[in-house]
C-alpha atoms as a PDB file:
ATOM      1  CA  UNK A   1     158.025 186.215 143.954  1.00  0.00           C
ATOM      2  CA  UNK A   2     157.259 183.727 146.669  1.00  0.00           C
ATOM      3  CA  UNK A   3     155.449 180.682 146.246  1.00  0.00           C
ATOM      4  CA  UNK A   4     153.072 178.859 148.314  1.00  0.00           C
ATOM      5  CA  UNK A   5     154.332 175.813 149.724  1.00  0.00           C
ATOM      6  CA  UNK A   6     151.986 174.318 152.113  1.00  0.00           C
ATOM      7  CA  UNK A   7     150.693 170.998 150.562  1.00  0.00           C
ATOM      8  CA  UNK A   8     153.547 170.938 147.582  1.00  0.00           C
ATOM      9  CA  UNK A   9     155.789 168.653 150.314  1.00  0.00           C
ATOM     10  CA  UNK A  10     154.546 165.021 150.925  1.00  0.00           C
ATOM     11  CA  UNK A  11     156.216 162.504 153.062  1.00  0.00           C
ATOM     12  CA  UNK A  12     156.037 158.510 152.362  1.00  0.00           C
ATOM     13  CA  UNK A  13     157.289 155.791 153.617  1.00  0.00           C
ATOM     14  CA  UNK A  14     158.445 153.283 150.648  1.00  0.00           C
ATOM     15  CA  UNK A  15     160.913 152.743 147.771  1.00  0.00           C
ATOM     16  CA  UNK A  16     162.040 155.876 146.287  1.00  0.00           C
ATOM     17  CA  UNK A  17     162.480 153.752 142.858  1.00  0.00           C
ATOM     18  CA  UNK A  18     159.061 153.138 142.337  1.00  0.00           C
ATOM     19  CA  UNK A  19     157.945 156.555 142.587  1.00  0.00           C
ATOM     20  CA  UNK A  20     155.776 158.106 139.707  1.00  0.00           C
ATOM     21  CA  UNK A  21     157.796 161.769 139.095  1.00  0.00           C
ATOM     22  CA  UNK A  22     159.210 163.617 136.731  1.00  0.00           C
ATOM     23  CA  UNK A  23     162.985 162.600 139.019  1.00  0.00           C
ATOM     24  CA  UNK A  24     164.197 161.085 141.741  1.00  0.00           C
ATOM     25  CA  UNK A  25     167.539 162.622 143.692  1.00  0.00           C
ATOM     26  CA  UNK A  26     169.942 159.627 143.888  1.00  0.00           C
ATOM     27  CA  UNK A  27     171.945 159.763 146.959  1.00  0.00           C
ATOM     28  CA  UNK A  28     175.248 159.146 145.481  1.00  0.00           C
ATOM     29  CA  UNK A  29     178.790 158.437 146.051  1.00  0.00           C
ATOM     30  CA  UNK A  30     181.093 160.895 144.173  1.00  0.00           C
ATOM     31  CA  UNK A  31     182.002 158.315 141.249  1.00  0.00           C
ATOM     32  CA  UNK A  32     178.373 158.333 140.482  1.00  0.00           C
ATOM     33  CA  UNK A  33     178.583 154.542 139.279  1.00  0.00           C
ATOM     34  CA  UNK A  34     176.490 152.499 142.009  1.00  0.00           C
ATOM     35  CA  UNK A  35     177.138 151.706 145.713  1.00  0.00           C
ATOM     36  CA  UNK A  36     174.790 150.497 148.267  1.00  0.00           C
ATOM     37  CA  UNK A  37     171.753 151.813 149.832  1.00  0.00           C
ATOM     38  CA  UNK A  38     169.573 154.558 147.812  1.00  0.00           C
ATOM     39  CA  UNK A  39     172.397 154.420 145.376  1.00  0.00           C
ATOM     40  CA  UNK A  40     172.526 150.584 144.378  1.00  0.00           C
ATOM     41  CA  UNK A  41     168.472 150.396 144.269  1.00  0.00           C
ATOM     42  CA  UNK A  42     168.084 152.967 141.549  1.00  0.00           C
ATOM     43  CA  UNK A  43     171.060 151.659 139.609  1.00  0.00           C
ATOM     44  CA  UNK A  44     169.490 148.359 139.906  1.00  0.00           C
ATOM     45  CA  UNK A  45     166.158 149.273 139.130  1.00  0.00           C
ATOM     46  CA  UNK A  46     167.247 151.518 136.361  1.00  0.00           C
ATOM     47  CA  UNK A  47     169.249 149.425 134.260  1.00  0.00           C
ATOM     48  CA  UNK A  48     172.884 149.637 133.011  1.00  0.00           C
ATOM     49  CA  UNK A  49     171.993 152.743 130.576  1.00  0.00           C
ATOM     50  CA  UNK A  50     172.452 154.678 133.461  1.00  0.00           C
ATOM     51  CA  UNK A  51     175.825 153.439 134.637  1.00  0.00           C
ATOM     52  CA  UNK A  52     177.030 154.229 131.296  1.00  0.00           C
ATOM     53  CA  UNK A  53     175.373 157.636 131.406  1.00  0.00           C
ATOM     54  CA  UNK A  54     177.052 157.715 135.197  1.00  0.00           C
ATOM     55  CA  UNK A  55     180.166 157.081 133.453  1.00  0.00           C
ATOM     56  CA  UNK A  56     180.285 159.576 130.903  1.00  0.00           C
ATOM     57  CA  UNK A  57     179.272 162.256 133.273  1.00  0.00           C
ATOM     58  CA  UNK A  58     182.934 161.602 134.990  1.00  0.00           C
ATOM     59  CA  UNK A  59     181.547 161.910 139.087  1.00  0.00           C
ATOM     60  CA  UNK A  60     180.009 164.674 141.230  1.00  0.00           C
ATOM     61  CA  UNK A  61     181.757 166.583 143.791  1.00  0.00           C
ATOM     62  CA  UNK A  62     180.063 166.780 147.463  1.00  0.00           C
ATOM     63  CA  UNK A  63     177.496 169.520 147.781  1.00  0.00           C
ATOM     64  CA  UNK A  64     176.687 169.488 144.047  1.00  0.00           C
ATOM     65  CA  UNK A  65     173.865 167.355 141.768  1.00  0.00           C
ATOM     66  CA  UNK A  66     173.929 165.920 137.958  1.00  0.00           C
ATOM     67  CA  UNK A  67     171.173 164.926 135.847  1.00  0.00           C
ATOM     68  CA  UNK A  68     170.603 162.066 133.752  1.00  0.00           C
ATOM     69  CA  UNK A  69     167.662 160.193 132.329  1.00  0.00           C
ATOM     70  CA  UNK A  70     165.410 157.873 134.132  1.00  0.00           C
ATOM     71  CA  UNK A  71     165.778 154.883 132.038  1.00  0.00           C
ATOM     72  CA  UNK A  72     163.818 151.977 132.805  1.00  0.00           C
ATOM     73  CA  UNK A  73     162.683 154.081 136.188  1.00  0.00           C
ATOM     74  CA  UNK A  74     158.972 155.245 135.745  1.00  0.00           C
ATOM     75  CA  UNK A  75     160.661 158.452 136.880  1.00  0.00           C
ATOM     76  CA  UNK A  76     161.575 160.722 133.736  1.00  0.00           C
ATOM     77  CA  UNK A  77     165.287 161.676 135.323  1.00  0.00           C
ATOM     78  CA  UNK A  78     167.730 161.170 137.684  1.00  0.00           C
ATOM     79  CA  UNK A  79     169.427 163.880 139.943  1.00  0.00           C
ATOM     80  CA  UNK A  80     172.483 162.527 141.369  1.00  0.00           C
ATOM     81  CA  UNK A  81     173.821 164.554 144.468  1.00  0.00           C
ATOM     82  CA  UNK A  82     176.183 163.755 146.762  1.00  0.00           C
ATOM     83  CA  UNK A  83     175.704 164.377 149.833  1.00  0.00           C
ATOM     84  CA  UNK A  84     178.371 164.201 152.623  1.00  0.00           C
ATOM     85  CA  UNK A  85     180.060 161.445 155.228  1.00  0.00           C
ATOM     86  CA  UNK A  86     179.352 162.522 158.265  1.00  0.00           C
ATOM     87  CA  UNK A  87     182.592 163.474 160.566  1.00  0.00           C
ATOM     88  CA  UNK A  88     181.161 164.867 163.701  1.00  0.00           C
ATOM     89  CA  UNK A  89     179.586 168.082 162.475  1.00  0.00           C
ATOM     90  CA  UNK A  90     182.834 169.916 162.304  1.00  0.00           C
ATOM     91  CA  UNK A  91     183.538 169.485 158.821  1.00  0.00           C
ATOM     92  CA  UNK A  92     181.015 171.070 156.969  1.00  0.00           C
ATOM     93  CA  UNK A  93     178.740 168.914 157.048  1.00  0.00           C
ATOM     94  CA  UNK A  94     175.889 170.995 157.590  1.00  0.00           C
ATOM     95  CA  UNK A  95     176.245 173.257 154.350  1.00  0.00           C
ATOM     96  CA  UNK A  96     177.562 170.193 152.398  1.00  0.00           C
ATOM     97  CA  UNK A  97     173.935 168.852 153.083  1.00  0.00           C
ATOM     98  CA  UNK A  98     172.177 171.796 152.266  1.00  0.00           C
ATOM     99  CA  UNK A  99     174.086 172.306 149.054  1.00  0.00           C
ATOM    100  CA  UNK A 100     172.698 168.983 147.902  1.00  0.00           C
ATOM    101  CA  UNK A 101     169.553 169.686 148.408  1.00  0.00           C
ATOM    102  CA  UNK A 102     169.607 173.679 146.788  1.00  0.00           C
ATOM    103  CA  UNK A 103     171.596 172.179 143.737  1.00  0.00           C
ATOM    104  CA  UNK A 104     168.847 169.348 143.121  1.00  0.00           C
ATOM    105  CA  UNK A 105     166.392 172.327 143.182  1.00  0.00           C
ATOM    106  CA  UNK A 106     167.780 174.098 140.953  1.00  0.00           C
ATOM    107  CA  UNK A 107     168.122 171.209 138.372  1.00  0.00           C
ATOM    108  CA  UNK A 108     164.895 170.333 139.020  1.00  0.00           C
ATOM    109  CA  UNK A 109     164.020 174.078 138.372  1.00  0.00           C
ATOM    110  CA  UNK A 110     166.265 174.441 135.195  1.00  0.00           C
ATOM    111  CA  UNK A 111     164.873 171.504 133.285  1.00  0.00           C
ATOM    112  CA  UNK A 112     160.895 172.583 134.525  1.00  0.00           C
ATOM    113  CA  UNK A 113     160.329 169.815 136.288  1.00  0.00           C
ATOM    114  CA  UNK A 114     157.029 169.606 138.235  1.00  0.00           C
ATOM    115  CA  UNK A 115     157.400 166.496 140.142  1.00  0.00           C
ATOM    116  CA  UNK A 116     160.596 165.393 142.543  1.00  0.00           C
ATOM    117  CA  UNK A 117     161.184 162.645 145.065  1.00  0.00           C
ATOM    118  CA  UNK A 118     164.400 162.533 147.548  1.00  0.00           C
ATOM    119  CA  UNK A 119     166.087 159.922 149.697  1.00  0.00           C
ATOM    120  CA  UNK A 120     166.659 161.308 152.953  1.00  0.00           C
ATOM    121  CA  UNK A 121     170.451 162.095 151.712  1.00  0.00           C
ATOM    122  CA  UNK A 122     173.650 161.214 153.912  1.00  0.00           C
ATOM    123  CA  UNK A 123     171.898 159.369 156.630  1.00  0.00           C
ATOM    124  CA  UNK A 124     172.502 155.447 155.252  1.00  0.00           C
ATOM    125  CA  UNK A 125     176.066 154.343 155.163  1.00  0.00           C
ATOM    126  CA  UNK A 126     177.031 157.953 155.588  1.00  0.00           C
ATOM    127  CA  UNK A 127     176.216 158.408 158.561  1.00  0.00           C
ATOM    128  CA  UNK A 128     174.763 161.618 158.939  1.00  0.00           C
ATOM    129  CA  UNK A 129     172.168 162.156 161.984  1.00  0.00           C
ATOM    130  CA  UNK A 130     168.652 161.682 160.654  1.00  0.00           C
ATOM    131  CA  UNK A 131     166.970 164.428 162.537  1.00  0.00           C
ATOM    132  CA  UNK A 132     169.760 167.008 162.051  1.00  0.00           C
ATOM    133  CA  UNK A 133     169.885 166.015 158.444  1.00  0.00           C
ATOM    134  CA  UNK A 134     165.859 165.871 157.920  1.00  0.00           C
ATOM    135  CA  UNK A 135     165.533 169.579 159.729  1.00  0.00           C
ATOM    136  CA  UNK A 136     168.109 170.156 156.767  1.00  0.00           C
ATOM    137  CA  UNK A 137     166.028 168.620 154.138  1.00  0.00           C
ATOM    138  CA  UNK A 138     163.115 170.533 155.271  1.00  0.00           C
ATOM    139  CA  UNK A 139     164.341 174.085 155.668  1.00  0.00           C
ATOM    140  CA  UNK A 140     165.539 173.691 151.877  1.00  0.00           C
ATOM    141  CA  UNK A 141     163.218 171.929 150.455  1.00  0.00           C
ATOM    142  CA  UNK A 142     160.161 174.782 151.823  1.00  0.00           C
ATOM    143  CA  UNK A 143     163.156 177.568 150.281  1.00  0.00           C
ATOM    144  CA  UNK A 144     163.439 175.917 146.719  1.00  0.00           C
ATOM    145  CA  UNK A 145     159.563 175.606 146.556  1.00  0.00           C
ATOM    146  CA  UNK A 146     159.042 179.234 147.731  1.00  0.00           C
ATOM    147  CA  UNK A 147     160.847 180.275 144.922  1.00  0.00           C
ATOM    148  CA  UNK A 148     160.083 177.715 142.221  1.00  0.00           C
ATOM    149  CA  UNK A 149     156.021 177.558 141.194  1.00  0.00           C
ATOM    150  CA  UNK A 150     157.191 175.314 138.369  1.00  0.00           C
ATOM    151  CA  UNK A 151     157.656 172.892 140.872  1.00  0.00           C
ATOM    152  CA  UNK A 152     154.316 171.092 142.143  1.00  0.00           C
ATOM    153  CA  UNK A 153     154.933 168.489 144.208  1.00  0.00           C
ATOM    154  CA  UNK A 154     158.057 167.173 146.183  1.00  0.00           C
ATOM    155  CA  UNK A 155     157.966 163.606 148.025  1.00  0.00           C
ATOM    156  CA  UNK A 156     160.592 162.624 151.474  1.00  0.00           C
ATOM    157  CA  UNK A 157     161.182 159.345 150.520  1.00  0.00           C
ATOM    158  CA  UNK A 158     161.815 157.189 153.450  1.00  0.00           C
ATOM    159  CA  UNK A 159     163.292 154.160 153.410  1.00  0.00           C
ATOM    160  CA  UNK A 160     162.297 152.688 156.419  1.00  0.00           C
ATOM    161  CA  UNK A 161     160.137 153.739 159.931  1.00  0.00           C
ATOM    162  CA  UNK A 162     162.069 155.197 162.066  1.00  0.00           C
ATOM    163  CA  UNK A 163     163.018 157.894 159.167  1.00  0.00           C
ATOM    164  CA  UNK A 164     159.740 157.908 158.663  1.00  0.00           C
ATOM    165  CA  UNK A 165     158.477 158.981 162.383  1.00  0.00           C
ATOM    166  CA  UNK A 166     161.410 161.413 162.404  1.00  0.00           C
ATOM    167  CA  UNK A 167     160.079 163.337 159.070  1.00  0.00           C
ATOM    168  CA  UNK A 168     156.554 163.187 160.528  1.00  0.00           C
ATOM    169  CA  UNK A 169     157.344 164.642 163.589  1.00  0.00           C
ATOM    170  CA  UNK A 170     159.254 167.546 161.894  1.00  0.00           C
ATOM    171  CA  UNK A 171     156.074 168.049 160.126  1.00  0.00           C
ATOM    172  CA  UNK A 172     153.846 168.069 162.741  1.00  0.00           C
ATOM    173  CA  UNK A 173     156.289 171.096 164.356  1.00  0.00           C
ATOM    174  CA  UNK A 174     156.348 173.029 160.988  1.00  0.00           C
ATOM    175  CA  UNK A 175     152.520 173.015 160.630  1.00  0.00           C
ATOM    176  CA  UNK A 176     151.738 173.923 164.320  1.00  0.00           C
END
């Protein structure tokens, strides 16, 4: 059974750390132990439990998501996915993408979560196209909360504006 997901998917411009949700999706690097960007602010934020959690989990391969606790993160968990480094579209890239965002959703669906925030995954240091990657995030987002009512509310975290206009926009098309 579908669900409805008009008004489950908020957009915000902001740090994703200080988000108040049951998780926040890390965009990670495969090692899952810190880098820069999204990555290095929640490992900062959250404390070094969670590079020794990071540790134990032994990395994350492209396309796929692992959860940990939130430690000192007013979010509950963390849902490390990686997503992937852009290479001209030829690569993959594309499904890589979506695979992060489906396997997020369905951790976020297997541990009854209610609340989720994401980074806008692969466009930092990893170059991925923001809108390309955004219409992405949007398409699976709407599919994971069409088929999870558990799941309430999910925020597009933005990091700065012109992410920011580029989600809006995509909204403004989707709700026309």
């Amino acid at each position: 059974m579908l669900g409805r997901v008009s008004g489950r998917i908020e957009i915000l411009l902001g740090d994703i750390t200080r988000c108040d949700v049951d998780a926040i999706v890390n965009a990670a690097n495969e090692s899952l132990l810190g880098g820069g960007g999204v990555d290095g602010a929640i490992h900062r934020a959250a404390g070094p439990g969670l590079l020794a959690e990071c540790r134990a989990l032994g990395g994350c391969p492209t396309g796929e998501a692992r959860l940990t606790r939130g430690h000192r993160l007013t979010a509950r968990f963390v849902i490390h996915t990686v997503g992937p480094v852009w290479s001209g579209g030829t690569s993959g890239e594309d499904e890589l993408l979506a695979s992060a965002y489906r396997s997020s959703l369905a951790l976020a669906r297997e541990h009854a979560l209610a609340s989720l925030a994401f980074p806008a995954i692969s466009t930092g240091v990893f170059g991925f196209p923001i809108e390309r990657a955004a219409r992405i995030a949007w398409r699976e987002v709407a599919a994971g909360l069409a088929r999870a009512a558990e799941l309430e509310r999910v925020l597009l975290v933005c990091f700065n504006e012109p992410t920011h206009a580029v989600y809006r926009a995509i909204e403004r098309e989707r709700s026309a």
